[in-house]
Protein backbone atom coordinates (compact mmCIF):
# COMPACT_ATOMS: atom_id res chain seq x y z
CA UNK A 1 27.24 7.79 1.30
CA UNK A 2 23.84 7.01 0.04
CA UNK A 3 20.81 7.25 2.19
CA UNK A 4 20.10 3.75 4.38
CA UNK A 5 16.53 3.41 3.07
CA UNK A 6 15.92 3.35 -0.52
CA UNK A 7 13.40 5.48 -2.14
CA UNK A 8 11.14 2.12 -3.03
CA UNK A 9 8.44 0.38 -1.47
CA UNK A 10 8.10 -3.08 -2.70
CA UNK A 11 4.97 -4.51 -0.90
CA UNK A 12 2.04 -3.56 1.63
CA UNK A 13 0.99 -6.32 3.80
CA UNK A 14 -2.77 -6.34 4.01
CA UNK A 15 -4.07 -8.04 7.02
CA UNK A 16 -6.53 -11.10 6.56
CA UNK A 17 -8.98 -13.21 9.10
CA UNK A 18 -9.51 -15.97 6.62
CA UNK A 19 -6.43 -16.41 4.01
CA UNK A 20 -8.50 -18.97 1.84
CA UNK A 21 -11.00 -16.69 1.53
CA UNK A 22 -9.10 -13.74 1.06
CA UNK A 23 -6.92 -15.24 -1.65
CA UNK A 24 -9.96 -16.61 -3.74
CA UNK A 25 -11.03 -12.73 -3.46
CA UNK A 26 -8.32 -11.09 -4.73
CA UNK A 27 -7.55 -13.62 -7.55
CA UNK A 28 -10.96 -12.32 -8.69
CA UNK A 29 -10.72 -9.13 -8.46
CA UNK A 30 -7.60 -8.80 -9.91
CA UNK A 31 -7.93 -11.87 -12.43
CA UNK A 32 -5.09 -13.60 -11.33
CA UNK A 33 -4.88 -17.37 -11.31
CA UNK A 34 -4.34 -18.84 -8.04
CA UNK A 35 -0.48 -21.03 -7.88
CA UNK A 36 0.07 -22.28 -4.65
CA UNK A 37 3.24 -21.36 -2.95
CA UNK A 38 5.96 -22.72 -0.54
CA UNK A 39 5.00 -22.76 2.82
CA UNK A 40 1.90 -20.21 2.53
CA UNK A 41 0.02 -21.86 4.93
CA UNK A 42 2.86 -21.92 7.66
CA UNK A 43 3.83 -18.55 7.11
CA UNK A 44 0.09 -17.59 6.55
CA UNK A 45 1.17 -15.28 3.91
CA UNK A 46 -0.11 -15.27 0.03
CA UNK A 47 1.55 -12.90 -2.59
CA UNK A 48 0.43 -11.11 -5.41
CA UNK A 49 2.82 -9.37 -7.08
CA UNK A 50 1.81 -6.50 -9.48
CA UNK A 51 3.81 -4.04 -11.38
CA UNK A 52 7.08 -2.94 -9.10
CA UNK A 53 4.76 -3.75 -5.82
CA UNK A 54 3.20 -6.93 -3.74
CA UNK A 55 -0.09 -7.18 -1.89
CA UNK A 56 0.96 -9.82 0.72
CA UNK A 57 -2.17 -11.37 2.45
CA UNK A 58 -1.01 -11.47 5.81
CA UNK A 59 -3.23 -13.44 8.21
CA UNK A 60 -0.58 -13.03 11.14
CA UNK A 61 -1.41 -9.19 11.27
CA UNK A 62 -5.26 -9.74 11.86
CA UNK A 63 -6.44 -6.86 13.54
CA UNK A 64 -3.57 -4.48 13.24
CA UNK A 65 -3.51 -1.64 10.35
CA UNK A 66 -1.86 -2.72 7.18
CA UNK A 67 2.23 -2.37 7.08
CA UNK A 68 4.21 -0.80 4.43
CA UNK A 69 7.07 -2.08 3.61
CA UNK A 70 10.53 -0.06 2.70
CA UNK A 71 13.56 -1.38 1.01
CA UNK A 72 17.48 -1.34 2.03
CA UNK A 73 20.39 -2.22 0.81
CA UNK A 74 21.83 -2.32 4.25
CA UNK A 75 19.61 -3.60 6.87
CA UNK A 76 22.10 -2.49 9.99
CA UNK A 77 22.61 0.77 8.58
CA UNK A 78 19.55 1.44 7.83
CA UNK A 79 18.58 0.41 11.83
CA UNK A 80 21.16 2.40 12.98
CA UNK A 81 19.47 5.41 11.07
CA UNK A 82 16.06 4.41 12.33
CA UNK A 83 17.53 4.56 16.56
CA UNK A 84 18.16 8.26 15.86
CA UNK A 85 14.99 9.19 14.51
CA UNK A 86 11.94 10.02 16.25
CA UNK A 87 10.24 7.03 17.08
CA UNK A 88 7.48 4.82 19.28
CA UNK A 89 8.96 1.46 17.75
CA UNK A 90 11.58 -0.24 16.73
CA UNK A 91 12.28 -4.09 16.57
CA UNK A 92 15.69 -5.77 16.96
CA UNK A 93 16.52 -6.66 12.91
CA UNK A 94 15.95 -9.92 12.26
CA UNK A 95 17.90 -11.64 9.34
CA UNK A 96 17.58 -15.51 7.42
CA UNK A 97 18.28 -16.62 4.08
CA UNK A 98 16.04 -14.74 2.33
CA UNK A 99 15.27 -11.85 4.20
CA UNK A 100 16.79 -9.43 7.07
CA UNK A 101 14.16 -6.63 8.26
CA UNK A 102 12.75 -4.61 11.36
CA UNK A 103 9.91 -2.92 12.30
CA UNK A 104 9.90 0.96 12.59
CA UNK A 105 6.21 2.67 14.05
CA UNK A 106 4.08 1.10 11.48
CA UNK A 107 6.46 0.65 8.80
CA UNK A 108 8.71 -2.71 7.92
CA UNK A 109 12.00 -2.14 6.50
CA UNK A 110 13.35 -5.03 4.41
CA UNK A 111 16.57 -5.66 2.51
CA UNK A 112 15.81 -9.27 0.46
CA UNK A 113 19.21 -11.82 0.74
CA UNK A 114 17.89 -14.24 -1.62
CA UNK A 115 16.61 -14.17 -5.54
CA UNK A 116 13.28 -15.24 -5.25
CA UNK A 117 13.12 -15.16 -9.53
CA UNK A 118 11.28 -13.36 -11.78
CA UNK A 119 8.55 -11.55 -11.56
CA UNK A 120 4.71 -12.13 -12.77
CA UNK A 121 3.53 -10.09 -15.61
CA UNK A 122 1.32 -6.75 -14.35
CA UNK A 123 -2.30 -7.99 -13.35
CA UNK A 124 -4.30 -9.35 -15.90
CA UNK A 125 -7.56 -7.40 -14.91
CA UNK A 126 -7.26 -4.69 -17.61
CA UNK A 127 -9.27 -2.13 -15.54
CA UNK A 128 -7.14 -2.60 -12.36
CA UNK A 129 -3.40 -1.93 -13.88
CA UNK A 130 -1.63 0.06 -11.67
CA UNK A 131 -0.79 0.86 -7.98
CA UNK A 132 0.31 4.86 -8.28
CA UNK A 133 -0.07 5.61 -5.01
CA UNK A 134 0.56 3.99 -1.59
CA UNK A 135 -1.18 6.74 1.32
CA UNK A 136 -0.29 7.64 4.87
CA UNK A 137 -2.59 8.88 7.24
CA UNK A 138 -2.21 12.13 9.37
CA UNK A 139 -3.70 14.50 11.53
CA UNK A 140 -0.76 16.90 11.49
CA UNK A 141 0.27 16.75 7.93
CA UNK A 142 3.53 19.14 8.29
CA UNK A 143 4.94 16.77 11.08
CA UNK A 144 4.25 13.85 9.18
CA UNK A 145 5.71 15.25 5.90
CA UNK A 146 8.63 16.11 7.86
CA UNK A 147 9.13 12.58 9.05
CA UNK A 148 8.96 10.46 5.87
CA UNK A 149 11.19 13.13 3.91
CA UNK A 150 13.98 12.45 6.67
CA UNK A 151 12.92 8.70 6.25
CA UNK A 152 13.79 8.02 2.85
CA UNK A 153 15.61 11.09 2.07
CA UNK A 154 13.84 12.98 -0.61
CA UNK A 155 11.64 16.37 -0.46
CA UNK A 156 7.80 16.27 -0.75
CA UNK A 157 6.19 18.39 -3.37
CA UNK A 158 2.77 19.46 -4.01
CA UNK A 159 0.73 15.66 -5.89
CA UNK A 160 0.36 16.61 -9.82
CA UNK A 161 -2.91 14.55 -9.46
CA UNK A 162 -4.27 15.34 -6.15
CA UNK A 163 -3.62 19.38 -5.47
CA UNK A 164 -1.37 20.72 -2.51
CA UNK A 165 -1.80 17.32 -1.05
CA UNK A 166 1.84 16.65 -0.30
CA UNK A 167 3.34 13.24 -1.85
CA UNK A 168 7.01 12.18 -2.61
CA UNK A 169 8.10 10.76 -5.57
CA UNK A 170 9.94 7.24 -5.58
CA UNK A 171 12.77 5.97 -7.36
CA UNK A 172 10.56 3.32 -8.27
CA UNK A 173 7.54 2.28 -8.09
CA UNK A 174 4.12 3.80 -6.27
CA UNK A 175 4.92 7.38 -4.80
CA UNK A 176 4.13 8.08 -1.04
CA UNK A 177 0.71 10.50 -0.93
CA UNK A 178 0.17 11.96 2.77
CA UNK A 179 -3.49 12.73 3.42
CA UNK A 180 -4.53 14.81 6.53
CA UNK A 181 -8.47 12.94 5.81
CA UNK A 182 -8.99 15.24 2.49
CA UNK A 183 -9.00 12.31 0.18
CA UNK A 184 -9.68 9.57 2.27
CA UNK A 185 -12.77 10.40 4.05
CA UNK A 186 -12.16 7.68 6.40
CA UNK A 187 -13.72 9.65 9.38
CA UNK A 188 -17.30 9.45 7.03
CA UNK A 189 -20.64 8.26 8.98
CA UNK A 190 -21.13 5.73 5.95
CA UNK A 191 -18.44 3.79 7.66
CA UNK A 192 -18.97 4.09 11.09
CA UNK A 193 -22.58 2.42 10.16
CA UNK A 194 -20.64 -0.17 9.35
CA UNK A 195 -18.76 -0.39 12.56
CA UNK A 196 -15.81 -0.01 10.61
CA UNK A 197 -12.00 0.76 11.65
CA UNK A 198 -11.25 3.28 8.44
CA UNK A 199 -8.86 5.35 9.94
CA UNK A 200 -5.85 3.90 7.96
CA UNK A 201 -8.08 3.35 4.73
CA UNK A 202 -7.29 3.50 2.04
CA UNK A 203 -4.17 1.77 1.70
CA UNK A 204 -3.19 2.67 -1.52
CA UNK A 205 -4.28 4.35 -4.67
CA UNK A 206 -4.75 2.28 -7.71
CA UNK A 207 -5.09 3.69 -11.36
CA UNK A 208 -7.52 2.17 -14.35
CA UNK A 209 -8.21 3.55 -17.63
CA UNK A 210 -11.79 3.15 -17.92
CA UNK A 211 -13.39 3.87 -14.07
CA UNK A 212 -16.85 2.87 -15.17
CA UNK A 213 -15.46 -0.61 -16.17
CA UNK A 214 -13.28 -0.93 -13.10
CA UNK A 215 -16.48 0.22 -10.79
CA UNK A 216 -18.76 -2.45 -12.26
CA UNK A 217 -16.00 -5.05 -11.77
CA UNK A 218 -14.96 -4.23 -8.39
CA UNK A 219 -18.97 -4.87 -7.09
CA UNK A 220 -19.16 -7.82 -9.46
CA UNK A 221 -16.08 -9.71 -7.23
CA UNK A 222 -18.59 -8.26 -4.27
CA UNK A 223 -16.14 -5.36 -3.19
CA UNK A 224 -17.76 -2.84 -0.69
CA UNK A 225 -17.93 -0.06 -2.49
CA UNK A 226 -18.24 3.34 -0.53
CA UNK A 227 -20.42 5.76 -2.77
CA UNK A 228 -19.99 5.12 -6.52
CA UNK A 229 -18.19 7.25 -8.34
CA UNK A 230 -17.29 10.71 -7.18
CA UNK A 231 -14.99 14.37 -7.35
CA UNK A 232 -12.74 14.12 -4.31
CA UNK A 233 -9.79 17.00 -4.18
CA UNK A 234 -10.86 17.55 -7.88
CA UNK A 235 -10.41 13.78 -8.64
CA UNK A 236 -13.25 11.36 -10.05
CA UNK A 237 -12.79 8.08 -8.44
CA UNK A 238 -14.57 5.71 -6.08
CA UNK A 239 -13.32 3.52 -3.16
CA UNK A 240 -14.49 0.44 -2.41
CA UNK A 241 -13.28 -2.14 0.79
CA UNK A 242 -12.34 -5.92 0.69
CA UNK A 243 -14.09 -8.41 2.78
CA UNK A 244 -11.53 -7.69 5.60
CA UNK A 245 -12.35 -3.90 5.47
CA UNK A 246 -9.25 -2.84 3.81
CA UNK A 247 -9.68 0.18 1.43
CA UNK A 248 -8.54 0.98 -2.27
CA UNK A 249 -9.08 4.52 -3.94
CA UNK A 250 -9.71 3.92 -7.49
CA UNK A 251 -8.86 6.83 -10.08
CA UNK A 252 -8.75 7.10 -13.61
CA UNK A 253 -5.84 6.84 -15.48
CA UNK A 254 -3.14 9.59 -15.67
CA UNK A 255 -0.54 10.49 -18.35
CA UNK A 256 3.07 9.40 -16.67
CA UNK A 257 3.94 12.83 -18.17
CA UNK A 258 2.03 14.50 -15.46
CA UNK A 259 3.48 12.74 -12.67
């Protein structure tokens, strides 16, 4: 029998204040035109979908930490897996045409009912191509380790690109990179000037061949950019927040051999 929840994470919902706003920034920074779609402001969601992931702008979620979001091919199996296994919470599933999915801790788990079509082509910013990595946060890295290898039923190995740093690779799409504050720096007095919440920044881990280029474009679209660019675990990169305070890790480009 295969394991209830795949080895794929398909979107990160990114909570928003203002979704106008926050949709005019991202189709900057990303250089995507904006196309109005169904129901956006009832749902008070906006997607952008980028190579084998979606941001969704999610304006319900203001306030709370951004959600991952993990795929299933059955959604009551994959519930029935999630009862057993340590944890604070865990919604009832809820299921309509095009979606069923529940909430486990801080994680959605989604299996999609409906073909919502094809996909856009990858981002058209050429310095912002690819999401390689989507992070969780820890304080107790074994435990945590522990409990996403269990979750999606796969063994974590030592990140090609980021040292002993512990990530597991996906069957598709971004890999999972657990960070016990090495790479994130979120606990930094630069944010708490700022009267920041950064404990769950950044969200993900995005890749660009030129970092210079990517840097100057990312404070062009007025991104809040943390230091400029800098070695972090060995890694030259720079992270920069979006109007809401949600964080990105920018690195340069890496051979697909390596990871």
């Amino acid at each position: 029998m295969s394991h209830p929840i795949n080895a794929f994470m398909p979107a990160v919902f990114v909570p928003v204040q203002d979704l106008k706003r926050a949709i005019e920034w991202y189709a900057k920074l990303f250089q995507r035109p904006i196309v109005p779609q169904p129901d956006q402001d009832t749902h008070g969601i906006y997607i952008f979908a980028l190579e084998e992931t979606e941001i969704i702008l999610d304006k319900n979620t203001w306030g709370s930490p951004p959600t991952v979001m993990f795929d299933a091919h059955d959604i009551h199996a994959a519930h029935q897996f999630c009862e057993h296994r340590p944890h604070t919470v865990l919604t009832e599933a809820f299921t309509d045409e095009y979606i069923s999915v529940f909430n486990v801790n801080s994680h959605m788990v989604c299996k999609a009912n409906r073909d919502l079509g094809p996909k856009p082509e990858r981002p058209a910013n050429a310095c912002l191509r690819k999401i390689s990595r989507i992070l969780a946060h820890t304080d107790d890295i074994e435990d945590t380790t522990a409990w996403y290898e269990a979750f999606v039923g796969k063994s974590a190995g030592s990140d090609p690109l980021f040292g002993d740093l512990p990530a597991i690779l996906m069957d598709r799409g971004p890999h999972l990179l657990i960070d016990d504050n090495r790479l994130s720096h979120s606990q930094s007095k630069y944010f708490e000037q700022l009267q920041v919440e950064t404990r769950t920044n950044p969200i993900m881990i995005i890749e660009t061949p030129n970092l210079g280029a990517a840097l100057d474009h990312v404070r062009s679209v007025g991104g809040l950019v943390r230091e400029g660019i800098e070695k972090r675990v060995g890694v030259t990169c720079f992270e920069f927040q979006d109007p809401d305070g949600n964080g990105y890790l920018v690195v340069e480009e890496v051979d697909k051999t390596a990871q």
